[in-house]
Structures are given as structure tokens and as C-alpha cells.
N, C-alpha and C. Protein backbone atom coordinates (compact mmCIF):
# COMPACT_ATOMS: atom_id res chain seq x y z
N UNK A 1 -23.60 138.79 115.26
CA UNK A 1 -22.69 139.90 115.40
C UNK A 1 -23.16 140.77 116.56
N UNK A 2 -21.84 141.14 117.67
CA UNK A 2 -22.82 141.64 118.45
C UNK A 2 -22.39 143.32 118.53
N UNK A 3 -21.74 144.09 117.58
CA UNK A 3 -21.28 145.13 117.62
C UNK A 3 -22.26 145.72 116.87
N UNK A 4 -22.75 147.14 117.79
CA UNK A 4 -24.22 148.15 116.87
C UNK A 4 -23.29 149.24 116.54
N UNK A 5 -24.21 150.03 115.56
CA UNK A 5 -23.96 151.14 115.02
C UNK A 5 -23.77 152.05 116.44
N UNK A 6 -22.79 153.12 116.61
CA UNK A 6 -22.63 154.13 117.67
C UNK A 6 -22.37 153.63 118.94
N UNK A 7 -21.39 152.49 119.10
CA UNK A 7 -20.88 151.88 120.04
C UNK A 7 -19.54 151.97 119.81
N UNK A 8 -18.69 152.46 120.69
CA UNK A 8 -17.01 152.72 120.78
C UNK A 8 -16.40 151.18 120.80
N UNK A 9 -15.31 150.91 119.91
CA UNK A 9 -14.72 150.04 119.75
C UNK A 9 -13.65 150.66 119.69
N UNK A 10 -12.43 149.49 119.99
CA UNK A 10 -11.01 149.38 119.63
C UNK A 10 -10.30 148.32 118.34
N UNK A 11 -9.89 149.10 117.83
CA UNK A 11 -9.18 148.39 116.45
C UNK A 11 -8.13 147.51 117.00
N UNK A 12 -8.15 146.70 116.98
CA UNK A 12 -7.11 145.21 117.55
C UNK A 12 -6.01 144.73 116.71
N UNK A 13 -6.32 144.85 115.27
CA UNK A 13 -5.17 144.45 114.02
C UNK A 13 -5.44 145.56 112.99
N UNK A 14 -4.47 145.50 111.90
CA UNK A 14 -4.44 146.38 110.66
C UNK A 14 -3.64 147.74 111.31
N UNK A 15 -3.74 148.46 110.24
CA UNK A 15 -2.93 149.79 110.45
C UNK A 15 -3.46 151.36 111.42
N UNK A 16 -3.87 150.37 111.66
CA UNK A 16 -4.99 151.30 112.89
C UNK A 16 -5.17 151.22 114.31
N UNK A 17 -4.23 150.16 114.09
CA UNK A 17 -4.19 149.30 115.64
C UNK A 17 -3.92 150.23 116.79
N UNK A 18 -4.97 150.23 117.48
CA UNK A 18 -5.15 150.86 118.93
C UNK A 18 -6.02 152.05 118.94
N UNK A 19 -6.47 152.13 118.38
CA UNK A 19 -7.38 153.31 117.85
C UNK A 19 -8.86 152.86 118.45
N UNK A 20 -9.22 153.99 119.27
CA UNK A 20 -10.76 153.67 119.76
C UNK A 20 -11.35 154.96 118.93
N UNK A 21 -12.67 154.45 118.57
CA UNK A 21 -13.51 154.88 117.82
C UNK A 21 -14.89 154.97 117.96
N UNK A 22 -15.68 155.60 116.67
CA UNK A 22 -17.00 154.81 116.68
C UNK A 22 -17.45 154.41 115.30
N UNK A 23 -18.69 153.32 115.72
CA UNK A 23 -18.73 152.87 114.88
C UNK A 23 -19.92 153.35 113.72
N UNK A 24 -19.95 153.92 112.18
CA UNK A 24 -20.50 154.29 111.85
C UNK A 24 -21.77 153.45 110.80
N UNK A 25 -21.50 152.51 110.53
CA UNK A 25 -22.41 151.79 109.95
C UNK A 25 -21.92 150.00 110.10
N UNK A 26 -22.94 149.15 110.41
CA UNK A 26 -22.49 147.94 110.45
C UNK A 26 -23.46 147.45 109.05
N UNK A 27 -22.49 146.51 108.32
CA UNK A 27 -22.93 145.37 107.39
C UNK A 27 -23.03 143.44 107.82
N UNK A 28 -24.42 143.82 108.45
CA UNK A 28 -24.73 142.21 108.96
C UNK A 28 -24.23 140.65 108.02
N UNK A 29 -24.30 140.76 106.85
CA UNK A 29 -24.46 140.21 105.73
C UNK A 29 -22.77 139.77 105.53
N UNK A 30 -21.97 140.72 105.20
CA UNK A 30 -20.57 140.72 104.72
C UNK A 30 -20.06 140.80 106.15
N UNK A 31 -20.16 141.01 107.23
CA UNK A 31 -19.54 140.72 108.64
C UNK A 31 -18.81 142.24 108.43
N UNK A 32 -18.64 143.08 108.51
CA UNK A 32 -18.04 144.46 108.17
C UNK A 32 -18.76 145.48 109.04
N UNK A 33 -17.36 146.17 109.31
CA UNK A 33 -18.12 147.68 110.43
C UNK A 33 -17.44 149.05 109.53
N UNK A 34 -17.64 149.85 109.90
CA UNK A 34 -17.07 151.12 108.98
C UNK A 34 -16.71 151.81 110.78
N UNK A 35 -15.96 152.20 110.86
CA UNK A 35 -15.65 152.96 111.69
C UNK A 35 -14.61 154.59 111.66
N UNK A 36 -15.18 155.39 112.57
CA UNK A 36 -14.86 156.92 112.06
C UNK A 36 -13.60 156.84 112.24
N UNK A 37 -12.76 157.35 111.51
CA UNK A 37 -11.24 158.08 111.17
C UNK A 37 -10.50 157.11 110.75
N UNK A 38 -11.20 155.20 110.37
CA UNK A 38 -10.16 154.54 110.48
C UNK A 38 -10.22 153.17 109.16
N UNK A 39 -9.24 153.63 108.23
CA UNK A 39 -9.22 152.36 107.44
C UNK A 39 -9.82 153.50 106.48
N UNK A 40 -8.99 154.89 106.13
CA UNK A 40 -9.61 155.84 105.27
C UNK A 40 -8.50 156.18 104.24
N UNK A 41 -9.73 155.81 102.95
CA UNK A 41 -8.64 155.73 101.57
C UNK A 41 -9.08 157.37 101.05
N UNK A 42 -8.25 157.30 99.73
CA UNK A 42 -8.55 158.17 98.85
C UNK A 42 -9.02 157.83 97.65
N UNK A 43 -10.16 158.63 97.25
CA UNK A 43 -11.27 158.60 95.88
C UNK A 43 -10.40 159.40 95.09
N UNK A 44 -10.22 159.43 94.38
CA UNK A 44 -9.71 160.27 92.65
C UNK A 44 -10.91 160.67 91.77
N UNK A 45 -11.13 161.51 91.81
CA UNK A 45 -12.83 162.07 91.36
C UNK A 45 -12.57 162.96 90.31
N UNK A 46 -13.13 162.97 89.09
CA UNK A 46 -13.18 163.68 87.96
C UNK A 46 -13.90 164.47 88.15
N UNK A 47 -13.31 166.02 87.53
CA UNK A 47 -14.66 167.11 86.72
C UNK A 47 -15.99 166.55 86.25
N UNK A 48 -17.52 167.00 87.00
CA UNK A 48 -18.29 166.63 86.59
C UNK A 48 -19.44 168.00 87.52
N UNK A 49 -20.65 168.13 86.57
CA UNK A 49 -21.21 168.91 87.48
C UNK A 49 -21.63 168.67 88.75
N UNK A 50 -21.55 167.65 89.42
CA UNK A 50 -21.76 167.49 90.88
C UNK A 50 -20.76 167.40 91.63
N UNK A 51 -19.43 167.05 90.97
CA UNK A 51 -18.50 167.95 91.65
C UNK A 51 -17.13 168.70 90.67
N UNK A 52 -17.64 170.14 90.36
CA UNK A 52 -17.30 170.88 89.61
C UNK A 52 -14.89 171.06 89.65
N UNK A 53 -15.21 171.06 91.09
CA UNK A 53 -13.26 171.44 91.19
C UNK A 53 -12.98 169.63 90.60
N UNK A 54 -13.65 168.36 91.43
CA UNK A 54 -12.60 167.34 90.80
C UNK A 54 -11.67 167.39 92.41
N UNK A 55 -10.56 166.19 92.40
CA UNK A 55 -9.86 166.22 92.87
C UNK A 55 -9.88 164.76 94.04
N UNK A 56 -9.46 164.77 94.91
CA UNK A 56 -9.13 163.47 96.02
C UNK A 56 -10.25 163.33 96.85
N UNK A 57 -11.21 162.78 97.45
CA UNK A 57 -11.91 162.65 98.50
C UNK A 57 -11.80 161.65 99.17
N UNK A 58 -11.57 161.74 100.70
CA UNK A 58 -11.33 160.89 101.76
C UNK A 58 -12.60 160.41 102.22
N UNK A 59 -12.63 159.24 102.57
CA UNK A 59 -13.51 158.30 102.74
C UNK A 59 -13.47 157.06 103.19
N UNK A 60 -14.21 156.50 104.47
CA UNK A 60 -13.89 155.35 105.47
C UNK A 60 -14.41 154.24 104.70
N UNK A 61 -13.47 153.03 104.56
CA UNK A 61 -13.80 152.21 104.41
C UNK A 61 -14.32 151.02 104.98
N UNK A 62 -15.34 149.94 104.74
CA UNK A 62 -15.00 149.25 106.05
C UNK A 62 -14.00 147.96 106.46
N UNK A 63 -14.41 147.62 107.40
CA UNK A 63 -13.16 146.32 107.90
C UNK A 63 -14.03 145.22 108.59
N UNK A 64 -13.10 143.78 108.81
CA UNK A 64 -13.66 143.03 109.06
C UNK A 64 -14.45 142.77 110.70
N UNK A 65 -15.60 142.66 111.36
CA UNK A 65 -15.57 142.64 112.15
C UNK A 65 -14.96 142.37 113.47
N UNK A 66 -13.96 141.32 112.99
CA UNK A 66 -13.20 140.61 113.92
C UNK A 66 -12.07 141.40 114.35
N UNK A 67 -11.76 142.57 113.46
CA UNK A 67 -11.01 143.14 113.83
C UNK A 67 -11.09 144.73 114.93
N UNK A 68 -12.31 144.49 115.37
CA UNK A 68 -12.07 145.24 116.23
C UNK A 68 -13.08 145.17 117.75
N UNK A 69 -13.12 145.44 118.75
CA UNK A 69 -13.24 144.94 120.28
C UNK A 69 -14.51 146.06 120.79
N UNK A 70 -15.50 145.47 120.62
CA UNK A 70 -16.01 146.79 122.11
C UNK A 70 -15.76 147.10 123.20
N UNK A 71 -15.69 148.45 123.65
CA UNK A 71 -15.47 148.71 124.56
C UNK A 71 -16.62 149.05 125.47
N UNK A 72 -16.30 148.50 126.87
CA UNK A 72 -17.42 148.37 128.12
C UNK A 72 -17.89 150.04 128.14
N UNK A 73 -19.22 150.60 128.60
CA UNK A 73 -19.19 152.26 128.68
C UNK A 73 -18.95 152.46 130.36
N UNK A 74 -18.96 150.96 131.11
CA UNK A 74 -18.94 150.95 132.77
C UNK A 74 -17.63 151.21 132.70
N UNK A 75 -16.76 150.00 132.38
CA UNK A 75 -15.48 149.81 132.99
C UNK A 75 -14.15 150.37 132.23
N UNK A 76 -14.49 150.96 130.69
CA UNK A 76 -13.97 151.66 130.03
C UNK A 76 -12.84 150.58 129.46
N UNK A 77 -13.13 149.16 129.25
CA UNK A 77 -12.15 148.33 129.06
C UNK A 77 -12.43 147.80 127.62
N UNK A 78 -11.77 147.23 126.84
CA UNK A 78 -12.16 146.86 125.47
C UNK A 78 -13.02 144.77 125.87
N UNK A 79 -13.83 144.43 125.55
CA UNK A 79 -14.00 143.19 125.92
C UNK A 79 -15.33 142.77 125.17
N UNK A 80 -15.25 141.43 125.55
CA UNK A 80 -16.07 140.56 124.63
C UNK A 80 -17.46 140.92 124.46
N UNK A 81 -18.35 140.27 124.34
CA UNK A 81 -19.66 140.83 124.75
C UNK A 81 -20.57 139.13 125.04
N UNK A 82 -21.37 139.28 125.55
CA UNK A 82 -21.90 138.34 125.55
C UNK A 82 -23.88 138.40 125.51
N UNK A 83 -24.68 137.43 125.94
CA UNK A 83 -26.23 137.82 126.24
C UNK A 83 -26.57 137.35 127.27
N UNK A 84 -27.89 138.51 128.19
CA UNK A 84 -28.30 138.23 129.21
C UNK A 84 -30.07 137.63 128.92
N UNK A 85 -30.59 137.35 129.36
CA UNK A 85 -31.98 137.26 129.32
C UNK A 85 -32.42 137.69 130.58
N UNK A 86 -33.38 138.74 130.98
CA UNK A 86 -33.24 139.22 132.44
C UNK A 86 -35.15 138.41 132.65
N UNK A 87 -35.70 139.19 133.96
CA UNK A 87 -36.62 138.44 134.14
C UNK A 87 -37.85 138.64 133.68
N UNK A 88 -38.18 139.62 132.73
CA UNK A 88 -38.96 139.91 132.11
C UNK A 88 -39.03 139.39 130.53
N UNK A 89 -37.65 138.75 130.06
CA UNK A 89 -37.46 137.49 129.31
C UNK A 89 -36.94 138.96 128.17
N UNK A 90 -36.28 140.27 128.33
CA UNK A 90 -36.11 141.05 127.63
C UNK A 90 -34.32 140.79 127.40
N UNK A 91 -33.59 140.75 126.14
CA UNK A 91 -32.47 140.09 125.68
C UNK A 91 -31.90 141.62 125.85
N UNK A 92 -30.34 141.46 126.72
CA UNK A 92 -29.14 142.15 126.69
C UNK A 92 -27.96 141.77 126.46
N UNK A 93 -27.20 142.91 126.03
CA UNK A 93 -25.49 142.54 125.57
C UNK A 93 -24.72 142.84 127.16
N UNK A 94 -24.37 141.70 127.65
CA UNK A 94 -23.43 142.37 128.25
C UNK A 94 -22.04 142.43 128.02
N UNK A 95 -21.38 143.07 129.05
CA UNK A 95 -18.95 142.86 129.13
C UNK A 95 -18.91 141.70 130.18
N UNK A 96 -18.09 141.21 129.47
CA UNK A 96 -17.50 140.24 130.33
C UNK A 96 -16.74 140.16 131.07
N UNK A 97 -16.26 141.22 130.91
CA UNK A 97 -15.22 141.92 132.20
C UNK A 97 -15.99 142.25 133.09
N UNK A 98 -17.12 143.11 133.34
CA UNK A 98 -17.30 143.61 134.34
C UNK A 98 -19.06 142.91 134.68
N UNK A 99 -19.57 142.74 133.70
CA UNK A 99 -20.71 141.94 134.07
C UNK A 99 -21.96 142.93 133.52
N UNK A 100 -21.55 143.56 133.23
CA UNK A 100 -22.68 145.27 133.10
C UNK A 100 -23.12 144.94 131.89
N UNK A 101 -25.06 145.51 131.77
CA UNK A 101 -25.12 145.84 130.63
C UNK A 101 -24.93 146.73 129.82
N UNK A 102 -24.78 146.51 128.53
CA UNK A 102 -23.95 147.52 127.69
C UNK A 102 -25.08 148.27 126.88
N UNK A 103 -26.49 147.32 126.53
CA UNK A 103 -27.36 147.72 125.23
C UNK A 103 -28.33 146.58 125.62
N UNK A 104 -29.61 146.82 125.26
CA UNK A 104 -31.11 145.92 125.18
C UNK A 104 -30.90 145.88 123.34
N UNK A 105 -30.56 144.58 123.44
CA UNK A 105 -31.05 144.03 122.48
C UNK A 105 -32.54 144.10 121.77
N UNK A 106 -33.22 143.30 122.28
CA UNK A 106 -35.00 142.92 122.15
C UNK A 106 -35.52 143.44 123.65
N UNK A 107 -36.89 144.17 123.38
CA UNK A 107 -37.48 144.63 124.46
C UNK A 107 -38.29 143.23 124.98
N UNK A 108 -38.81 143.19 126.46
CA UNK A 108 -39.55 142.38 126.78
C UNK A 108 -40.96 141.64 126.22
N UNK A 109 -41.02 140.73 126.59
CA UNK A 109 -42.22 139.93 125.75
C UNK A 109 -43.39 140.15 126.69
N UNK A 110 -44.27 140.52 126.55
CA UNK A 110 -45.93 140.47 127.04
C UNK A 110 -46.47 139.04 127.20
């Protein structure tokens, strides 16, 4: 998976479609991103002392990875990502649009 936590994506399908964002927690395991403002239900919450009024709370759910695109921070374009190995043998994400790196993966090896 090559989408990190606090990297701007675009929502590509579902009811959200076109919506750039960020991303607030990734689940490696279940393939799932949570992203801010989008794919947000409502909780129905009872009287209880930790929360005394009760009532609706809004809350992001997450979605499938596939459904949504990073966006380049160079070229400001939504696109794939791919990996570089540079010459210090240290692993990057790059866009494939524009060629740029986006994020260091793994720092260099000694």
C-alpha cells in the first residue's frame, strides 16, 4: 500500500467523489484509509456518564483503499505512485506524472 497517514488524496468513487482530502489513519491489514470530512456517518449515543446530553455524533469512517488517488505535492495532480531506489540504496515513493519524489520510504543503508 503506498498511501501514508497525512498525505492529500482524491476520492475517485463512492459518494464523495472528487473530494481532496487528508488522510487520517491508514489500516495496512484490511486495505482501508479513513480520510477527513469523507465517508462520515452518524453514532446514536445514549445517556451515560461520559456522555451526559446523549444524542448523534459524527464520525469518519473508513473506505477502501482503492478508492482513492494521491495527489503529487509538485505537480498538484492526483496520480499513481510508484518506488525509487536512489544511490545511497535509500527507498522513495514517487508520481508518475511528474517523476518527483513525494516521501522516503526507508532511510539509507550503511
Amino acid at each position: 500500500m503506498r498511501v501514508n497517514k497525512d498525505d492529500q488524496v482524491l476520492v475517485i468513487s463512492g459518494s464523495s467523489r472528487g473530494k481532496r482530502s487528508r488522510v487520517v489513519k491508514v489500516d495496512r491489514a484490511g486495505g482501508l484509509v479513513t480520510v477527513e470530512g469523507v465517508n462520515v456517518v452518524h453514532k446514536h449515543v445514549r445517556r451515560s456518564r461520559r456522555n451526559p446530553q446523549g444524542g448523534r455524533l459524527t464520525m469518519e469512517m473508513p473506505i477502501a483503499v482503492s478508492n482513492v488517488q494521491v495527489i503529487c505535492p509538485l505537480c498538484t495532480q492526483p496520480t499513481r505512485v510508484g518506488v525509487r531506489y536512489g544511490e545511497d540504496s535509500a527507498k522513495f515513493r514517487v508520481c508518475k506524472k511528474c517523476g518527483a519524489d513525494i516521501a522516503q520510504i526507508s532511510p539509507a543503508k550503511k
